[in-house]
C-alpha atoms as a PDB file:
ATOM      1  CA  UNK A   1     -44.053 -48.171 -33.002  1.00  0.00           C
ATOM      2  CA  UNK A   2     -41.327 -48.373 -30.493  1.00  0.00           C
ATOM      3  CA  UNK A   3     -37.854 -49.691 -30.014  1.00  0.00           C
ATOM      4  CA  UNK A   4     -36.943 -51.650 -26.815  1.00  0.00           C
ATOM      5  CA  UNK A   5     -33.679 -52.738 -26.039  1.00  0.00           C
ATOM      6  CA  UNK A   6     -33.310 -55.603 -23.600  1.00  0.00           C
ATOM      7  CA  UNK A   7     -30.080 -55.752 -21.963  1.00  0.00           C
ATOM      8  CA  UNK A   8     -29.093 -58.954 -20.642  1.00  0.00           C
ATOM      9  CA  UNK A   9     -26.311 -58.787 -17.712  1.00  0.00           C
ATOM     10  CA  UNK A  10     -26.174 -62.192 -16.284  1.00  0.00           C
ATOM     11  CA  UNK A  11     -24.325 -65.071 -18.009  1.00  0.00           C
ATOM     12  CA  UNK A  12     -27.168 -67.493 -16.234  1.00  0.00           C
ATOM     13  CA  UNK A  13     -29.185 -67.648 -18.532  1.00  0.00           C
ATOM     14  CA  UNK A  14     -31.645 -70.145 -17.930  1.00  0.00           C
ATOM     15  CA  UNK A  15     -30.672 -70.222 -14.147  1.00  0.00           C
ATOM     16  CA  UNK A  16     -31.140 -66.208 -13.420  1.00  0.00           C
ATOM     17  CA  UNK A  17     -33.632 -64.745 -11.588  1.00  0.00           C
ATOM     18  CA  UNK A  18     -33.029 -61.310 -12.825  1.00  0.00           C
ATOM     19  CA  UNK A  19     -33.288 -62.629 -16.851  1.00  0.00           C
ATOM     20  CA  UNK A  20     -36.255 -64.569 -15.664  1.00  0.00           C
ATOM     21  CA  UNK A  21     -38.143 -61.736 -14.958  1.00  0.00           C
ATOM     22  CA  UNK A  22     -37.260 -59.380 -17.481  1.00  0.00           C
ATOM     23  CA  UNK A  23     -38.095 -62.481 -19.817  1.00  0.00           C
ATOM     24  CA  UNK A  24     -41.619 -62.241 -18.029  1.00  0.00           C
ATOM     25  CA  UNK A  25     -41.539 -58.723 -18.605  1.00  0.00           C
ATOM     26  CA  UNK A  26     -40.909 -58.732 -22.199  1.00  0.00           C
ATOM     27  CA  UNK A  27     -43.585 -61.263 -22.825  1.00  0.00           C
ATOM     28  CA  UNK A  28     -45.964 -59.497 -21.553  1.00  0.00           C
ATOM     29  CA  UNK A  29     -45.075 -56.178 -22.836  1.00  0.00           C
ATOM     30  CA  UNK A  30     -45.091 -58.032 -26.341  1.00  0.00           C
ATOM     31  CA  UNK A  31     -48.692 -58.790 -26.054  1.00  0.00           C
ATOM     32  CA  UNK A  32     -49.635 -55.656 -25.302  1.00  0.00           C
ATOM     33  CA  UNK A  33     -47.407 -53.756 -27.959  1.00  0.00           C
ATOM     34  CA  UNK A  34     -47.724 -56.116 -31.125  1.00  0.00           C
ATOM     35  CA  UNK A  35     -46.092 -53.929 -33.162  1.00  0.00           C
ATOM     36  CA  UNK A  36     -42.981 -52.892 -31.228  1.00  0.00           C
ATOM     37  CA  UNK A  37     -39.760 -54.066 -32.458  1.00  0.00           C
ATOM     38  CA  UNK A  38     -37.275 -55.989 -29.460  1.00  0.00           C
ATOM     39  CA  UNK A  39     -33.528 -55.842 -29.844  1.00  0.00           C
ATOM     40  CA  UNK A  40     -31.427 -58.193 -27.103  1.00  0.00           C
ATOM     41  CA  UNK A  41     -27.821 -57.527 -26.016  1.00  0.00           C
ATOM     42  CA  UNK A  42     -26.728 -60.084 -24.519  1.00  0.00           C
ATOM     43  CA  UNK A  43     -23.226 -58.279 -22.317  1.00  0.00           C
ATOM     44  CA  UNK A  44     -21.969 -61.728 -21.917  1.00  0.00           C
ATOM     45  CA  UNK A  45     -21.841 -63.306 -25.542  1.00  0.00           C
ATOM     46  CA  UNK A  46     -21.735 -59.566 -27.104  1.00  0.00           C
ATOM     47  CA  UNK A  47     -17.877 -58.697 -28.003  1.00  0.00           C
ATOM     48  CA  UNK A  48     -17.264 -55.043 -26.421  1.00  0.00           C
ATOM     49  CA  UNK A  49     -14.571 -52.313 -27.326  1.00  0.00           C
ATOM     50  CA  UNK A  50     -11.680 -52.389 -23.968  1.00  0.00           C
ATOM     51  CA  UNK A  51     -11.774 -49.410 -23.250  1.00  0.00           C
ATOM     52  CA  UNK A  52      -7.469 -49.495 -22.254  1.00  0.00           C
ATOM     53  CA  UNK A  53      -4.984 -47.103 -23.405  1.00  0.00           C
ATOM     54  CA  UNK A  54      -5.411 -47.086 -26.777  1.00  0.00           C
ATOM     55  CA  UNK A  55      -9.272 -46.519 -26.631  1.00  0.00           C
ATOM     56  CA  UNK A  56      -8.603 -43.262 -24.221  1.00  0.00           C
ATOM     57  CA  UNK A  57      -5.650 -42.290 -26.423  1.00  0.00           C
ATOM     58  CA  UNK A  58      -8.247 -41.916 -29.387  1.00  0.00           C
ATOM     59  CA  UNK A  59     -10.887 -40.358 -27.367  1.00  0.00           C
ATOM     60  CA  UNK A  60      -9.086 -37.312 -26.436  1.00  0.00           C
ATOM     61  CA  UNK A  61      -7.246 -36.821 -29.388  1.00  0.00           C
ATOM     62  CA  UNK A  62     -10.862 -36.840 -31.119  1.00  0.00           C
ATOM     63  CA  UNK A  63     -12.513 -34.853 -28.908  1.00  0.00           C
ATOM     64  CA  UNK A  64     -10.084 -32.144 -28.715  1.00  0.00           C
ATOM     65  CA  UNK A  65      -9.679 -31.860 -32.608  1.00  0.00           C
ATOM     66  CA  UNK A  66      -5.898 -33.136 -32.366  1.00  0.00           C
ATOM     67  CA  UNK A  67      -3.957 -34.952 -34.939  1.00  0.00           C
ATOM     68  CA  UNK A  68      -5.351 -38.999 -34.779  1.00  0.00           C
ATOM     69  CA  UNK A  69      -4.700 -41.990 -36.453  1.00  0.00           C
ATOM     70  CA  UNK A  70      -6.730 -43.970 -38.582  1.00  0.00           C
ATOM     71  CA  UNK A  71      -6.305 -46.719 -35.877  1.00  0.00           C
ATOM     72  CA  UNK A  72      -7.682 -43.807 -33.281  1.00  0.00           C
ATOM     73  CA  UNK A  73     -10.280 -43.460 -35.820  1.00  0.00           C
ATOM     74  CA  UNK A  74     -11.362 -47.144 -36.050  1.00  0.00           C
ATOM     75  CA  UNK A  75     -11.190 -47.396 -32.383  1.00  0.00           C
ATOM     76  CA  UNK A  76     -13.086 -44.620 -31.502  1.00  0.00           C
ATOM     77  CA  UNK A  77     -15.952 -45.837 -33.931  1.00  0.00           C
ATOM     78  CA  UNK A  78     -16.225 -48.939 -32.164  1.00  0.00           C
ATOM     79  CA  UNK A  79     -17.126 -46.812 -29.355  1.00  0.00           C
ATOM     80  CA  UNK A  80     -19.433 -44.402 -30.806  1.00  0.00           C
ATOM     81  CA  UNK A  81     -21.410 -47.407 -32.658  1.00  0.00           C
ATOM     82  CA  UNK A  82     -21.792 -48.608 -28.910  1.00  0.00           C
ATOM     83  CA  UNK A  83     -23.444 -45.433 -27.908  1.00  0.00           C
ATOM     84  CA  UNK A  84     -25.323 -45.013 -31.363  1.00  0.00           C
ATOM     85  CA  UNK A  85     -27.542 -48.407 -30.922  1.00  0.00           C
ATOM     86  CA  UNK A  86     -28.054 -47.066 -26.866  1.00  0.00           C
ATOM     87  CA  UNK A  87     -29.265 -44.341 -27.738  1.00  0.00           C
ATOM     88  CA  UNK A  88     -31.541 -45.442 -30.523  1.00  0.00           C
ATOM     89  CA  UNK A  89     -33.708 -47.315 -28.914  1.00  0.00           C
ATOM     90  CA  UNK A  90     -37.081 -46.181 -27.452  1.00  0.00           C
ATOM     91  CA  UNK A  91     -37.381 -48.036 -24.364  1.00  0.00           C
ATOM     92  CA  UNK A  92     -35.098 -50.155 -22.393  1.00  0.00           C
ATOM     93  CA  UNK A  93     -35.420 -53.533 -19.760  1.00  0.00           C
ATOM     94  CA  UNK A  94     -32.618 -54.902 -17.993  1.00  0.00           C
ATOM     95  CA  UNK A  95     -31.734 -58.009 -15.923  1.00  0.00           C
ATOM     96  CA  UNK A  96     -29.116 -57.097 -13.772  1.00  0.00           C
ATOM     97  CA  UNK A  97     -27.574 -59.612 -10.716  1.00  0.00           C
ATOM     98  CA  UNK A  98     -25.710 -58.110  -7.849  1.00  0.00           C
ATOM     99  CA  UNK A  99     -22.322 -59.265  -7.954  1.00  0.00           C
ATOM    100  CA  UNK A 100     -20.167 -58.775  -4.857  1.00  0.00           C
ATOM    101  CA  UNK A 101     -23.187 -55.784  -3.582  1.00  0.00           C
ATOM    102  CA  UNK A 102     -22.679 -54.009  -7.347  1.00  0.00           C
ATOM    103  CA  UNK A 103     -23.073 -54.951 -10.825  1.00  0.00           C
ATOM    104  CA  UNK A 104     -21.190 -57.692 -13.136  1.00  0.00           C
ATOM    105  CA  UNK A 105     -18.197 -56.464 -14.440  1.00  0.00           C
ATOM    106  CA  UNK A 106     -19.213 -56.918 -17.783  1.00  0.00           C
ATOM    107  CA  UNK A 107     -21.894 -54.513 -17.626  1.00  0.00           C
ATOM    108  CA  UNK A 108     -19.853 -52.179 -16.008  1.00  0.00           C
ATOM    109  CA  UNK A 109     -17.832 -52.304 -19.075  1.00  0.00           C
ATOM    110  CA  UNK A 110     -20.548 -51.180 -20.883  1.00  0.00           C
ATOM    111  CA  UNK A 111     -21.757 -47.927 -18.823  1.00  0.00           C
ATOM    112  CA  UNK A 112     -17.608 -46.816 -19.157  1.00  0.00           C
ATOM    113  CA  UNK A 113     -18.459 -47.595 -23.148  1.00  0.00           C
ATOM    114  CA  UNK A 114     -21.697 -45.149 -22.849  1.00  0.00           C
ATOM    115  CA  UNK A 115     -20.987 -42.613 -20.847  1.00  0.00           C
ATOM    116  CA  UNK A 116     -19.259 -40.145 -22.987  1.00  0.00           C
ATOM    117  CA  UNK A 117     -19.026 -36.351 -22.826  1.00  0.00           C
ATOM    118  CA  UNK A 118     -21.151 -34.883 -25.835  1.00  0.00           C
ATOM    119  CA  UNK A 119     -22.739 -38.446 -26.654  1.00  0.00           C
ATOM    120  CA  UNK A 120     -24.843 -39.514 -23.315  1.00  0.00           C
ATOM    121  CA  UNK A 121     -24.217 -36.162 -21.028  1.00  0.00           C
ATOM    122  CA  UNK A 122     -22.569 -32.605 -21.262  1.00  0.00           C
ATOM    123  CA  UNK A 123     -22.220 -29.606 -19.009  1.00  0.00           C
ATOM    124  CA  UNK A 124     -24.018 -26.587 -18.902  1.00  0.00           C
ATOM    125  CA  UNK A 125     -23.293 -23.173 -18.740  1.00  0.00           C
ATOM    126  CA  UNK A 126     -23.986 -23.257 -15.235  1.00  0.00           C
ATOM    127  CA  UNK A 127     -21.280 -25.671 -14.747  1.00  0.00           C
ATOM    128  CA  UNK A 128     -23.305 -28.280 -14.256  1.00  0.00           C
ATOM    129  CA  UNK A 129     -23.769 -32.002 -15.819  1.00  0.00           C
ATOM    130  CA  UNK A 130     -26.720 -32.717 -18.427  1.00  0.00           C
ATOM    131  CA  UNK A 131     -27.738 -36.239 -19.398  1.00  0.00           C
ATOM    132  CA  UNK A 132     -28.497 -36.317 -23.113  1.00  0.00           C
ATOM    133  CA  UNK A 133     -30.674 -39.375 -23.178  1.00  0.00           C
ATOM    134  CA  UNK A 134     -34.024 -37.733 -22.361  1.00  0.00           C
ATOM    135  CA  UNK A 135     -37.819 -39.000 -22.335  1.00  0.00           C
ATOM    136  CA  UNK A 136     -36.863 -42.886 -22.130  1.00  0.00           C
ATOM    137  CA  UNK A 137     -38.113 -45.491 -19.582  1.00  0.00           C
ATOM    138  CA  UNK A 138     -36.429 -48.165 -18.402  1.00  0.00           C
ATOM    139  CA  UNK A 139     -37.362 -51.495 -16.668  1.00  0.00           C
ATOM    140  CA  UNK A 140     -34.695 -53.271 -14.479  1.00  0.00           C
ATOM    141  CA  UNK A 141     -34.925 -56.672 -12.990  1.00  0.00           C
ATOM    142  CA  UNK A 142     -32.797 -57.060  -9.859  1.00  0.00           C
ATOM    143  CA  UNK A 143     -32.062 -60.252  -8.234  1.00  0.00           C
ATOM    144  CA  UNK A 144     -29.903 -60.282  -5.109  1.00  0.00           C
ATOM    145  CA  UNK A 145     -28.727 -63.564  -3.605  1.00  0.00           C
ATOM    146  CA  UNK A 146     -29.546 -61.728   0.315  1.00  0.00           C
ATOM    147  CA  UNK A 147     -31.963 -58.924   1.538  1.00  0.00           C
ATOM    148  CA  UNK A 148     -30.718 -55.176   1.525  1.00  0.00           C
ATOM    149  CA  UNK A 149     -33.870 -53.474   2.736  1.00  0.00           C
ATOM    150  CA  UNK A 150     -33.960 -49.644   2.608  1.00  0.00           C
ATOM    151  CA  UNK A 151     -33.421 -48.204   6.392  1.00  0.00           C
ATOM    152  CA  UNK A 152     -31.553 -51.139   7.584  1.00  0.00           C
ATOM    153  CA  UNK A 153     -27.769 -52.075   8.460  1.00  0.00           C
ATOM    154  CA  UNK A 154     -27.768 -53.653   4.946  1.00  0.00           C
ATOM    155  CA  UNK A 155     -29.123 -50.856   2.808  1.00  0.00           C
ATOM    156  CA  UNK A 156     -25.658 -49.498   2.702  1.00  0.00           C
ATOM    157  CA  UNK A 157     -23.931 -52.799   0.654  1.00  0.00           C
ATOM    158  CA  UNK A 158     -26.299 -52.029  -1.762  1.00  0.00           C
ATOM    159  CA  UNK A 159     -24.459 -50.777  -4.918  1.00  0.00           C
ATOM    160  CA  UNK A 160     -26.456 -52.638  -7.360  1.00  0.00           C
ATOM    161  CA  UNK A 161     -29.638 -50.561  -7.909  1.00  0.00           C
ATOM    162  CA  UNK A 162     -27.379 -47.235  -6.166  1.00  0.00           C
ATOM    163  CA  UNK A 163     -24.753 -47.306  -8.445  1.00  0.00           C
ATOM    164  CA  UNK A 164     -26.560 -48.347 -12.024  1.00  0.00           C
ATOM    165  CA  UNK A 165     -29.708 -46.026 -11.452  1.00  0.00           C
ATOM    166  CA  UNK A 166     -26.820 -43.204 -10.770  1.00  0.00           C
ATOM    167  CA  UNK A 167     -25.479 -43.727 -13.710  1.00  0.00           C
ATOM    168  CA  UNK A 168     -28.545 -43.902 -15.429  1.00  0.00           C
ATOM    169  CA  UNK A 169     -30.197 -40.709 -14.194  1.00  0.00           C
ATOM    170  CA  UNK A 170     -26.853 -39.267 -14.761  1.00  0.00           C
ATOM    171  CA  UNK A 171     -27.079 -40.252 -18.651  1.00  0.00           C
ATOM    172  CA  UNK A 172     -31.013 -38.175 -18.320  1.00  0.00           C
ATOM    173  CA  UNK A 173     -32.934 -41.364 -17.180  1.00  0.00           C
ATOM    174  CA  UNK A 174     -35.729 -39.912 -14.600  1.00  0.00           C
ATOM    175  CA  UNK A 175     -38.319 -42.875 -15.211  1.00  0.00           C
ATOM    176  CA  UNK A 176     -36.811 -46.085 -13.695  1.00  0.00           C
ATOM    177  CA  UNK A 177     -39.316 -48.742 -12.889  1.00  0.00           C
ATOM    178  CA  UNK A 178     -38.003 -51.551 -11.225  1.00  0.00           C
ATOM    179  CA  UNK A 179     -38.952 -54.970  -9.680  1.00  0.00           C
ATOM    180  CA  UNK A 180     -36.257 -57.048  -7.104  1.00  0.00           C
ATOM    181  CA  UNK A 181     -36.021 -60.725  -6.167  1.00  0.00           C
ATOM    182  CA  UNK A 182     -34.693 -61.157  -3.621  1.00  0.00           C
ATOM    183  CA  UNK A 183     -32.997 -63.429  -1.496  1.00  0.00           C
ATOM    184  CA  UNK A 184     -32.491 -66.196  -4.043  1.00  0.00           C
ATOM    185  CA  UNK A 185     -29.892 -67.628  -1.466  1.00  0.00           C
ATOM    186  CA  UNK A 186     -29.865 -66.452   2.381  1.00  0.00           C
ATOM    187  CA  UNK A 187     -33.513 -67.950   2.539  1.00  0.00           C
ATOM    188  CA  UNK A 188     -33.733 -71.408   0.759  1.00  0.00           C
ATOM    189  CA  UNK A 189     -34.948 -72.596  -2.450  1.00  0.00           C
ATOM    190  CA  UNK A 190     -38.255 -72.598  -1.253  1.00  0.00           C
ATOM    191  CA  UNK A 191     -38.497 -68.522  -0.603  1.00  0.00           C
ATOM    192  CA  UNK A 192     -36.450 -67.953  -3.522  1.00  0.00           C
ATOM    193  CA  UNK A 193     -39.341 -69.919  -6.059  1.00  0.00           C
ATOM    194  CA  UNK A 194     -41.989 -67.669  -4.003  1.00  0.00           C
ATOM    195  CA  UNK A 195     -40.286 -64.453  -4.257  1.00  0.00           C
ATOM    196  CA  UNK A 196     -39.558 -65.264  -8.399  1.00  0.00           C
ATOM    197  CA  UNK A 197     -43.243 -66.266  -8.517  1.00  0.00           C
ATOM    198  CA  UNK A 198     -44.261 -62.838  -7.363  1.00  0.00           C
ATOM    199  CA  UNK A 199     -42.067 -60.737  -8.980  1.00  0.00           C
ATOM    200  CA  UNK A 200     -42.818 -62.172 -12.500  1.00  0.00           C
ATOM    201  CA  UNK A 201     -46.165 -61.381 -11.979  1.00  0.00           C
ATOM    202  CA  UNK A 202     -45.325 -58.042 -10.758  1.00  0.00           C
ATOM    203  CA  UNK A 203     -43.441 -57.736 -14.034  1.00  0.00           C
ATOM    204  CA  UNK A 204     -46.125 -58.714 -16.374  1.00  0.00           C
ATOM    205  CA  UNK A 205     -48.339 -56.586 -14.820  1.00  0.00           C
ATOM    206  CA  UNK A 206     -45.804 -53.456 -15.003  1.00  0.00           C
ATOM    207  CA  UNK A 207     -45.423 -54.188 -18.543  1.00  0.00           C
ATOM    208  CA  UNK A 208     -49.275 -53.658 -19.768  1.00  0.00           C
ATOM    209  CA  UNK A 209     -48.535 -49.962 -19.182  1.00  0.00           C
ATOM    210  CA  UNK A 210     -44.675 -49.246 -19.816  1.00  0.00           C
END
């Protein structure tokens, strides 16, 4: 039995493209693992630590072994449990928008919450980084309102899928499956339904084997 986390990143809901197919995704994958358990984070409705001047005071003073607070202490737990359900799960999927060519600030919130020296990557004696969370897939549904196809103009104001698979690969990620709709603006309501269409049943087929 396994343990998928869904992340949610879009505060759509029932109006995003990105949850839609991860939705698809995770129905499917359902059917075809009965017995694995899904947990859903929803980054919108779920409260998250700040991570401000009080959250970096604790961390350092923690991490180096100095003198700290019970308030550092309480803080830095927050933190930690954060990073404890991450990294407990088995699997992951994700519905991730591009907001203004990157990701919504909310989840970027929440990769500055998980990635933590000694929790989710360290450095090796060569001097160089490690990511800590090892072995793990992850499914990501992208939705972009316009088209930023790879070896065009646009590719570069891509920072969506650049930026968060970065950070994941960073963290040890090396199998990131993905499926993107997109545009779900530039080309009409019409193309956006088709393009949905066929990546939810890209999704579901993805899923059979993830």
């Amino acid at each position: 039995m396994s343990n998928v986390l869904y992340i949610k990143a879009s505060p759509r809901t029932g109006r995003s493209h990105s949850v839609a197919v991860a939705d698809a995704f995770v129905e499917s994958y359902c059917q075809a693992h009965p017995e694995d358990k899904i947990k859903t984070i929803d980054i919108f409705e779920r409260p998250l630590p700040a991570f401000d001047l009080p959250a970096v005071t604790a961390k350092y003073k923690i991490m180096h072994g100095t003198e700290h607070s019970q308030e550092d202490q309480r803080i830095w737990s927050q933190v930690i449990s954060i990073i404890e359900e991450f990294k407990s799960a088995d699997k992951y999927v994700m519905a991730v928008p591009m907001w203004n060519f990157s990701i919504p600030y909310r989840l970027k919130q929440y990769v500055d919450i998980l990635v933590q020296p000694g929790y989710t990557f360290s450095v090796n004696e060569g001097g160089n980084y490690e990511g800590l969370v090892k072995d793990k897939p992850v499914f990501i549904a992208y939705a972009r309102g316009g088209e930023y196809p790879a070896g065009t103009g646009k590719e570069a104001f891509d920072l969506q899928k650049k930026y968060l698979e970065l950070m994941l690969g960073f963290m040890g990620f090396r199998d990131i499956r993905s499926v993107t709709v997109e545009p779900t603006l530039a080309g009409g309501a019409d193309v956006a339904k088709q393009k949905r269409t066929a990546a939810i049943e890209e999704a579901r087929k993805m899923a059979k084997e993830f």
